[in-house]
C-alpha atoms as a PDB file:
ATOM      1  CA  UNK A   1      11.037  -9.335  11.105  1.00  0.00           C
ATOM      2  CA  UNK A   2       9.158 -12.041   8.739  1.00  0.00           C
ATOM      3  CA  UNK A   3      10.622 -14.467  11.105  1.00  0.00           C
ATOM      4  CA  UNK A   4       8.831 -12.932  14.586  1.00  0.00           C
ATOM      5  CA  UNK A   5       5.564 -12.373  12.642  1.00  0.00           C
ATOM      6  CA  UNK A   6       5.764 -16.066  11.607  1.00  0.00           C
ATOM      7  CA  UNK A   7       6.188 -17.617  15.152  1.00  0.00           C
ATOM      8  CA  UNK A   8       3.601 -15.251  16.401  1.00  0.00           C
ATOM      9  CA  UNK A   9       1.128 -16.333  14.029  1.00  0.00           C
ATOM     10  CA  UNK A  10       2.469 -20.033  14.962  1.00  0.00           C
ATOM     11  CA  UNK A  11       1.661 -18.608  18.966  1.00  0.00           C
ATOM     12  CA  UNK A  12      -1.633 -17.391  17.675  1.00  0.00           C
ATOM     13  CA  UNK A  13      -3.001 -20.755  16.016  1.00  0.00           C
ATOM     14  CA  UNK A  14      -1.464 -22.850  18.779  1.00  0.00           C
ATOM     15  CA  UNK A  15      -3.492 -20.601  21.311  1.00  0.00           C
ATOM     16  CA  UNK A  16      -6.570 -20.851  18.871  1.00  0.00           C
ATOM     17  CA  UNK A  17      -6.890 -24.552  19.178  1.00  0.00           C
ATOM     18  CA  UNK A  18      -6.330 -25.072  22.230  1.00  0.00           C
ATOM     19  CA  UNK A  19      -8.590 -22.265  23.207  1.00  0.00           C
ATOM     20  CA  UNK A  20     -11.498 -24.222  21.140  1.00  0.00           C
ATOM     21  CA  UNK A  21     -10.522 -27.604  22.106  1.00  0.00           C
ATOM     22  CA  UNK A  22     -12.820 -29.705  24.971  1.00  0.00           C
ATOM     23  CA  UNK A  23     -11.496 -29.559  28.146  1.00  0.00           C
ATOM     24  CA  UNK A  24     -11.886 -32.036  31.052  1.00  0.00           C
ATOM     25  CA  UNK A  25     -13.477 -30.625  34.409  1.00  0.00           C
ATOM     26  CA  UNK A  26     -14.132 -33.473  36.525  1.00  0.00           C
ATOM     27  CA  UNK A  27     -10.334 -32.934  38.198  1.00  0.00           C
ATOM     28  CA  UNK A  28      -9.664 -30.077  40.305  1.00  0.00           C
ATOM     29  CA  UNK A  29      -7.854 -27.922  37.744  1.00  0.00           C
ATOM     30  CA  UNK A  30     -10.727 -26.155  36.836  1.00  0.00           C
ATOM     31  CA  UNK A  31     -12.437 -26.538  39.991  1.00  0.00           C
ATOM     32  CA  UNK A  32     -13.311 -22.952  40.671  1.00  0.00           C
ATOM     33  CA  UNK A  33     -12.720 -21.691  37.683  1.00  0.00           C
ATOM     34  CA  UNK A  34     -15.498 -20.249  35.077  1.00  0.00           C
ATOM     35  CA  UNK A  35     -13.797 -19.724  31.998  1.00  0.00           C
ATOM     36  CA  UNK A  36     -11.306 -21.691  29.954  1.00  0.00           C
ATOM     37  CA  UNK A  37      -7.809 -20.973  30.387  1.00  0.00           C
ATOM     38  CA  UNK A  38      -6.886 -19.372  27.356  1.00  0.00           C
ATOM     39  CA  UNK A  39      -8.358 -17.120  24.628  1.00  0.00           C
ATOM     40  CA  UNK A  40      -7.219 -14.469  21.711  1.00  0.00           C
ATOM     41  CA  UNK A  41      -8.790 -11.087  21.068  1.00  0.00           C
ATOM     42  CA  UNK A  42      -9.634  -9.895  17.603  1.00  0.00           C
ATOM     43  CA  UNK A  43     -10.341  -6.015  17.307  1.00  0.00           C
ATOM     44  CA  UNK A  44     -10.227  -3.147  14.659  1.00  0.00           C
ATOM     45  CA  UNK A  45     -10.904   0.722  15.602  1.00  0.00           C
ATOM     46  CA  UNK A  46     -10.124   3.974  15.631  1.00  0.00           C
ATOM     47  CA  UNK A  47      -6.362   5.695  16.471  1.00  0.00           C
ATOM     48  CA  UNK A  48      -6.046   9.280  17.747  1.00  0.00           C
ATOM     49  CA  UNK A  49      -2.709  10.652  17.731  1.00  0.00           C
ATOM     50  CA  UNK A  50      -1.749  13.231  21.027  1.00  0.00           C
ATOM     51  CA  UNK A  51       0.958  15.263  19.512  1.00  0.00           C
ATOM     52  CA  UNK A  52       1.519  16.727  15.785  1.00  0.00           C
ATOM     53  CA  UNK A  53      -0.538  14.411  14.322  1.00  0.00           C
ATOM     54  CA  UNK A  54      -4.058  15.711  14.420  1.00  0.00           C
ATOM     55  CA  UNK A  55      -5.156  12.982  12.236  1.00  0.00           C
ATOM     56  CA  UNK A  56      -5.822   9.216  13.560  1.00  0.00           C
ATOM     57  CA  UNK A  57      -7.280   6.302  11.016  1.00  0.00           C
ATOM     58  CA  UNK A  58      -6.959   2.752  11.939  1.00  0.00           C
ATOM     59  CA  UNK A  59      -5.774  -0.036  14.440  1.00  0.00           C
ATOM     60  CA  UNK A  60      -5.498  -3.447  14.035  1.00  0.00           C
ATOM     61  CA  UNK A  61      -5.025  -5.765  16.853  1.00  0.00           C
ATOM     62  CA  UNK A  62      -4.498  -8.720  17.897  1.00  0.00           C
ATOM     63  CA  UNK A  63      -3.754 -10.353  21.601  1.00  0.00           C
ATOM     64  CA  UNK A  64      -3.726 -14.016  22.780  1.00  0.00           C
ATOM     65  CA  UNK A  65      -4.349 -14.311  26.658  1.00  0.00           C
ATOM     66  CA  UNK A  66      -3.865 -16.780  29.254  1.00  0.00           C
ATOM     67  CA  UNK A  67      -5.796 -16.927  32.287  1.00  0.00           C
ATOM     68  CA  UNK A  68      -4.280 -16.889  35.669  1.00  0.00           C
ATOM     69  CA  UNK A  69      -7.921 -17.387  36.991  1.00  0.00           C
ATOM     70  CA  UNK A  70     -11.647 -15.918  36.427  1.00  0.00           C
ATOM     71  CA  UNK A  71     -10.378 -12.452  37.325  1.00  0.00           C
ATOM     72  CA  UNK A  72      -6.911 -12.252  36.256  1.00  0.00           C
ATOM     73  CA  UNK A  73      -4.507 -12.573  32.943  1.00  0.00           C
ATOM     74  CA  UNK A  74      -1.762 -12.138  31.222  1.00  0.00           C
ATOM     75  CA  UNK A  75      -1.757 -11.590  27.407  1.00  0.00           C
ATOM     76  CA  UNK A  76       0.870 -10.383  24.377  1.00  0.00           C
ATOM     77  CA  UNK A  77      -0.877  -7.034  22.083  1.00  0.00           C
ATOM     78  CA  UNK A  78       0.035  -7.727  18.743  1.00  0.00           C
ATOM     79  CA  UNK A  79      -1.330  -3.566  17.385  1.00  0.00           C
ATOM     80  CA  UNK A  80      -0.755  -2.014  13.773  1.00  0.00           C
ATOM     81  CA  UNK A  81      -1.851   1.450  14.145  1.00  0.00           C
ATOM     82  CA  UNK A  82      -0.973   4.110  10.731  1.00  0.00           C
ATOM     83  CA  UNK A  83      -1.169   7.652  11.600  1.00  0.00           C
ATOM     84  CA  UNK A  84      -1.397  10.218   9.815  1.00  0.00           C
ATOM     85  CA  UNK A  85       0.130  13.360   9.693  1.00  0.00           C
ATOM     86  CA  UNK A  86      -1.136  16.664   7.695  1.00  0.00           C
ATOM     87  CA  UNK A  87       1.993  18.970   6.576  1.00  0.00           C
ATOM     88  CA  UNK A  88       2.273  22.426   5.873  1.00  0.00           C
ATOM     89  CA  UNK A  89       1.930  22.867   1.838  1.00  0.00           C
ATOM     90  CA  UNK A  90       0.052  21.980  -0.588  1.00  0.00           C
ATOM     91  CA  UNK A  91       2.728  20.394  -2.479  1.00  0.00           C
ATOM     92  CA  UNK A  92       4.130  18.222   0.599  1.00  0.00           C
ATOM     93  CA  UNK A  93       0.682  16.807   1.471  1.00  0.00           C
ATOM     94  CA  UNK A  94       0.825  14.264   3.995  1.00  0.00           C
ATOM     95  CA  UNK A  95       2.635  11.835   5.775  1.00  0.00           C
ATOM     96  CA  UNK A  96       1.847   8.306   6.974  1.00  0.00           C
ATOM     97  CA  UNK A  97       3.468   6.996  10.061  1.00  0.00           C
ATOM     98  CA  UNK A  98       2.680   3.207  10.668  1.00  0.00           C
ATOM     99  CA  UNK A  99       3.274   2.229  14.445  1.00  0.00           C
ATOM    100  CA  UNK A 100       3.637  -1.539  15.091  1.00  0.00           C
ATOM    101  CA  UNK A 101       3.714  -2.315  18.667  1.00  0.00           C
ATOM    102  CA  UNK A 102       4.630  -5.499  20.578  1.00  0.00           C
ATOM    103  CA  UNK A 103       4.083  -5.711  24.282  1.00  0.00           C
ATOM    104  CA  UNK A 104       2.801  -7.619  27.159  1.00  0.00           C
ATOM    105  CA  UNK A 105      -0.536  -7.492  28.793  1.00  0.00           C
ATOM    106  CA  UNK A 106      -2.344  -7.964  32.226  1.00  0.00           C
ATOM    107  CA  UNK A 107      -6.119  -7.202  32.818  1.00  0.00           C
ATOM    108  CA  UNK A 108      -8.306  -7.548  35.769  1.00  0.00           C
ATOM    109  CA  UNK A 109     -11.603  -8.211  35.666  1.00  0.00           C
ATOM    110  CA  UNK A 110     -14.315  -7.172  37.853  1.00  0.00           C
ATOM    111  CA  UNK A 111     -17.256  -9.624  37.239  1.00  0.00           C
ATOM    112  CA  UNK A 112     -17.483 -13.100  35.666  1.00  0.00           C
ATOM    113  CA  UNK A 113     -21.136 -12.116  34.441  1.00  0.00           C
ATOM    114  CA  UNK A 114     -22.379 -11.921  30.897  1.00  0.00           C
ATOM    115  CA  UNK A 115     -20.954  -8.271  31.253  1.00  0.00           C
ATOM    116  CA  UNK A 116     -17.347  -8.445  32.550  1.00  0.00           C
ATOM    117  CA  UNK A 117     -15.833  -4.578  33.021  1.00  0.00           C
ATOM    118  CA  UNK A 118     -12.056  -4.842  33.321  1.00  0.00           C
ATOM    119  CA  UNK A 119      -9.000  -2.441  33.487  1.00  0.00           C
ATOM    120  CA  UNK A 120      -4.971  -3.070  32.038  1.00  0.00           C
ATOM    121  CA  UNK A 121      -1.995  -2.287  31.207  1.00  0.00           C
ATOM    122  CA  UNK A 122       1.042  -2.865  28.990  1.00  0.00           C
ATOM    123  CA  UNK A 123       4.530  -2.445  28.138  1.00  0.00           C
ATOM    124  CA  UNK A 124       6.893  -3.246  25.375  1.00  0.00           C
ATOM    125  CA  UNK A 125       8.163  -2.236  21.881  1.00  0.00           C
ATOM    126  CA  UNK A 126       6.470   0.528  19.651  1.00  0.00           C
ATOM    127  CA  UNK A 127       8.485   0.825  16.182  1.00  0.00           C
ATOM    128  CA  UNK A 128       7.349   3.978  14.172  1.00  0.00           C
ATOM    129  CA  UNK A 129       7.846   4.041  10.264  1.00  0.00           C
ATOM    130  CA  UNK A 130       7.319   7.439   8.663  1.00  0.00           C
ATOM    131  CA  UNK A 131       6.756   8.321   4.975  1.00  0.00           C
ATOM    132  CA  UNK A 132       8.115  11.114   4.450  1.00  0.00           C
ATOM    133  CA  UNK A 133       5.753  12.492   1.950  1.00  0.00           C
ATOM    134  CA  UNK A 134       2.237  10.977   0.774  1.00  0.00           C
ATOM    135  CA  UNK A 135       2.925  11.899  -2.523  1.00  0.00           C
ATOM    136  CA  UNK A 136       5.483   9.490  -3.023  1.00  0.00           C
ATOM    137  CA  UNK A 137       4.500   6.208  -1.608  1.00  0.00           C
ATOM    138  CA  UNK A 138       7.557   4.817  -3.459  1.00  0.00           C
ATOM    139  CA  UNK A 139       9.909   6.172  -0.448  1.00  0.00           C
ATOM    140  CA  UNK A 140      11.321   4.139   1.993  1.00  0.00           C
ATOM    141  CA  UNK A 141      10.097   3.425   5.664  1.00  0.00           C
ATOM    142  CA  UNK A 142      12.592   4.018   8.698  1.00  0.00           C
ATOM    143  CA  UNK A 143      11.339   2.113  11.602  1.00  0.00           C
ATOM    144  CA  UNK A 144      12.077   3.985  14.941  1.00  0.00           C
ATOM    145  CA  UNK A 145      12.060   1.479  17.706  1.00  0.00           C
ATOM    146  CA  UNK A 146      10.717   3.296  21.021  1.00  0.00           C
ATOM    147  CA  UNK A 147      10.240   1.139  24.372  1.00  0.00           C
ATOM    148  CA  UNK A 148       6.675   2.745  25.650  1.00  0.00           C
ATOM    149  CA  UNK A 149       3.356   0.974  27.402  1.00  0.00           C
ATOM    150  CA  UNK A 150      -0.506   2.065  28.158  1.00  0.00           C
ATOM    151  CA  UNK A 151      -3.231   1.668  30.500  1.00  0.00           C
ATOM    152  CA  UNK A 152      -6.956   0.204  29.229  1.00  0.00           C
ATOM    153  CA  UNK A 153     -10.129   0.458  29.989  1.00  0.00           C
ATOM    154  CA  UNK A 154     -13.132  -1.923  28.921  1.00  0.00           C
ATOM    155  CA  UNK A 155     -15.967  -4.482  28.619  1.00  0.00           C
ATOM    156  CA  UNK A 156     -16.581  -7.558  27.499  1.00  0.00           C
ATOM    157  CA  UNK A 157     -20.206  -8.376  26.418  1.00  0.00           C
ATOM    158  CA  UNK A 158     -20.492 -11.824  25.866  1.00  0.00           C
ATOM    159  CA  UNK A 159     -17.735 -12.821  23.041  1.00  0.00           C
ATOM    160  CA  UNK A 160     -17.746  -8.693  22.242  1.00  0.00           C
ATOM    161  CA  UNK A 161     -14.905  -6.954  23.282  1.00  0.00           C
ATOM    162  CA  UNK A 162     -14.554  -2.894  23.640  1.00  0.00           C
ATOM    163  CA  UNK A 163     -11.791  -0.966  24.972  1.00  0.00           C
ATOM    164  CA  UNK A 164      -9.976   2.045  24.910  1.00  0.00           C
ATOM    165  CA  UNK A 165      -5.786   2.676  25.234  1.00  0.00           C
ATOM    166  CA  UNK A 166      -3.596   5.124  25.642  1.00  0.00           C
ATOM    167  CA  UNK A 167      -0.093   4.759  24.271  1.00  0.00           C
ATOM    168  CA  UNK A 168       2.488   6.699  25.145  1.00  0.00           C
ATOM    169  CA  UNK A 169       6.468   6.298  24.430  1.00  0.00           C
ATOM    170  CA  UNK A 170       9.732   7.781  24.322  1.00  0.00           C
ATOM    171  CA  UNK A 171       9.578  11.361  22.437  1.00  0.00           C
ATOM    172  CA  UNK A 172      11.420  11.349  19.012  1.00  0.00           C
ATOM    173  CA  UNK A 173      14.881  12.722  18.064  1.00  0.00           C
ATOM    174  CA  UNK A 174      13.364  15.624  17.535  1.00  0.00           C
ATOM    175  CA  UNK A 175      10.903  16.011  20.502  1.00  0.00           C
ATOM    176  CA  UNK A 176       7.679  15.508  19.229  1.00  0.00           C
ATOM    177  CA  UNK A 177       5.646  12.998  20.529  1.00  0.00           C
ATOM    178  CA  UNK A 178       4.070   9.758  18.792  1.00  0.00           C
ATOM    179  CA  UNK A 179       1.339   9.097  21.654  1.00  0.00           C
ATOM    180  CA  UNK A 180      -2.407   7.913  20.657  1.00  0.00           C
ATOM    181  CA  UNK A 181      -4.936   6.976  21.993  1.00  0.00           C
ATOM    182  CA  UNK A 182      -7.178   3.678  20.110  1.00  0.00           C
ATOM    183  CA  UNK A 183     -10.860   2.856  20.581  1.00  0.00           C
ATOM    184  CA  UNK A 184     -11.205  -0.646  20.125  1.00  0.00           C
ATOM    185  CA  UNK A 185     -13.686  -3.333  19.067  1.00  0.00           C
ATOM    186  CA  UNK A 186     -14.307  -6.633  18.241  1.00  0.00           C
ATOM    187  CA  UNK A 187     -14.782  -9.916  19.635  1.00  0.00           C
ATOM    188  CA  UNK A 188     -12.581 -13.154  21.143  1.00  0.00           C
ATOM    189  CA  UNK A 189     -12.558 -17.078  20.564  1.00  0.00           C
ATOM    190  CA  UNK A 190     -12.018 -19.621  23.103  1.00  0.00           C
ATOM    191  CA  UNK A 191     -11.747 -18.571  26.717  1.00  0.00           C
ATOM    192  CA  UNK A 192     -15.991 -19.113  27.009  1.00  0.00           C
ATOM    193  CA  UNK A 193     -17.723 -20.179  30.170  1.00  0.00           C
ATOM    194  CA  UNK A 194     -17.034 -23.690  31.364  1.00  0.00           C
ATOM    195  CA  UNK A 195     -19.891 -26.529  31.462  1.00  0.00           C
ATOM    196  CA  UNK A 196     -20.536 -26.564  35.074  1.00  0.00           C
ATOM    197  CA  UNK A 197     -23.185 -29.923  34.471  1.00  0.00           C
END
């Protein structure tokens, strides 16, 4: 696991400076295109659960992106959501379920304004770790691979970024569901507007 967060971060940085580096446009690469190729989203927000876990708190994410042109790309979502579960007694209190998620992107957008509305979608790995009670931290986490995806909906306003997600996946062993939906914001680097002089 320490391994695949370390080459992502590697992917990440690699992304990063290229993203930020100058780019030539007097050949025909970039011809008709308005944005640089590649960029990497940065957002924190809210997560919802859908099925016994009335409780959300907070996503992380993170998601470099290549452009297949102004309208189109691919990306990789990089998303640490913990959940939270209330239980029945007093004594059990709650539970914590963190849900790390790795899956590939693709968004279309609809304008290559200053506000750019787009829709998405993803699939790929969701691995749930529950602790069992909130009362003892000390327990151990059981991570629960589940293959699942989600559809988005957004803006981008400028270098802000906004979107909503809902994830769904397999149901667990014992039939409940670990679905949530995540309002998202933040902002991206690299992947600005081309110097068209």
């Amino acid at each position: 696991m320490k391994n695949i967060i370390a080459a992502l971060l590697c992917l990440c940085l690699a992304v990063i400076c290229r993203a930020q580096s100058p780019l030539s446009h007097d050949g025909q690469r970039y011809q008709h295109d308005t944005f640089h190729k590649y960029k990497i989203d940065g957002t924190v927000g809210g997560a919802f659960p859908t099925g016994r876990q009335p409780n959300g708190t907070l996503v992380l994410t993170a998601e470099p992106h290549y452009r297949l042109s102004d309208e189109n790309e691919l990306g990789f979502r990089v998303q640490e959501a913990f959940l939270r579960q209330l239980n029945s007694g007093k004594i059990e209190g709650f539970s914590i379920s963190p849900m790390d998620s790795y899956c590939f992107t693709a968004e279309h957008y609809f304008s290559n304004r200053f506000f750019r509305p787009f829709i998405g979608a993803g699939a790929g790995i969701f691995r749930q770790g529950e602790v069992i009670n909130g009362a003892f931290p000390s327990q151990s986490i059981l991570e629960v691979p589940h293959i699942g995806g989600f559809p988005r909906l957004g803006f981008e306003l400028g270098v802000l970024r906004f979107s909503a997600e809902y994830n769904f996946m397999q149901n667990n062993s014992n039939g409940s569901n670990s679905g949530y939906i995540s309002i998202n914001a933040g902002f991206f680097m690299g992947g600005g507007g081309l110097d068209r002089r």
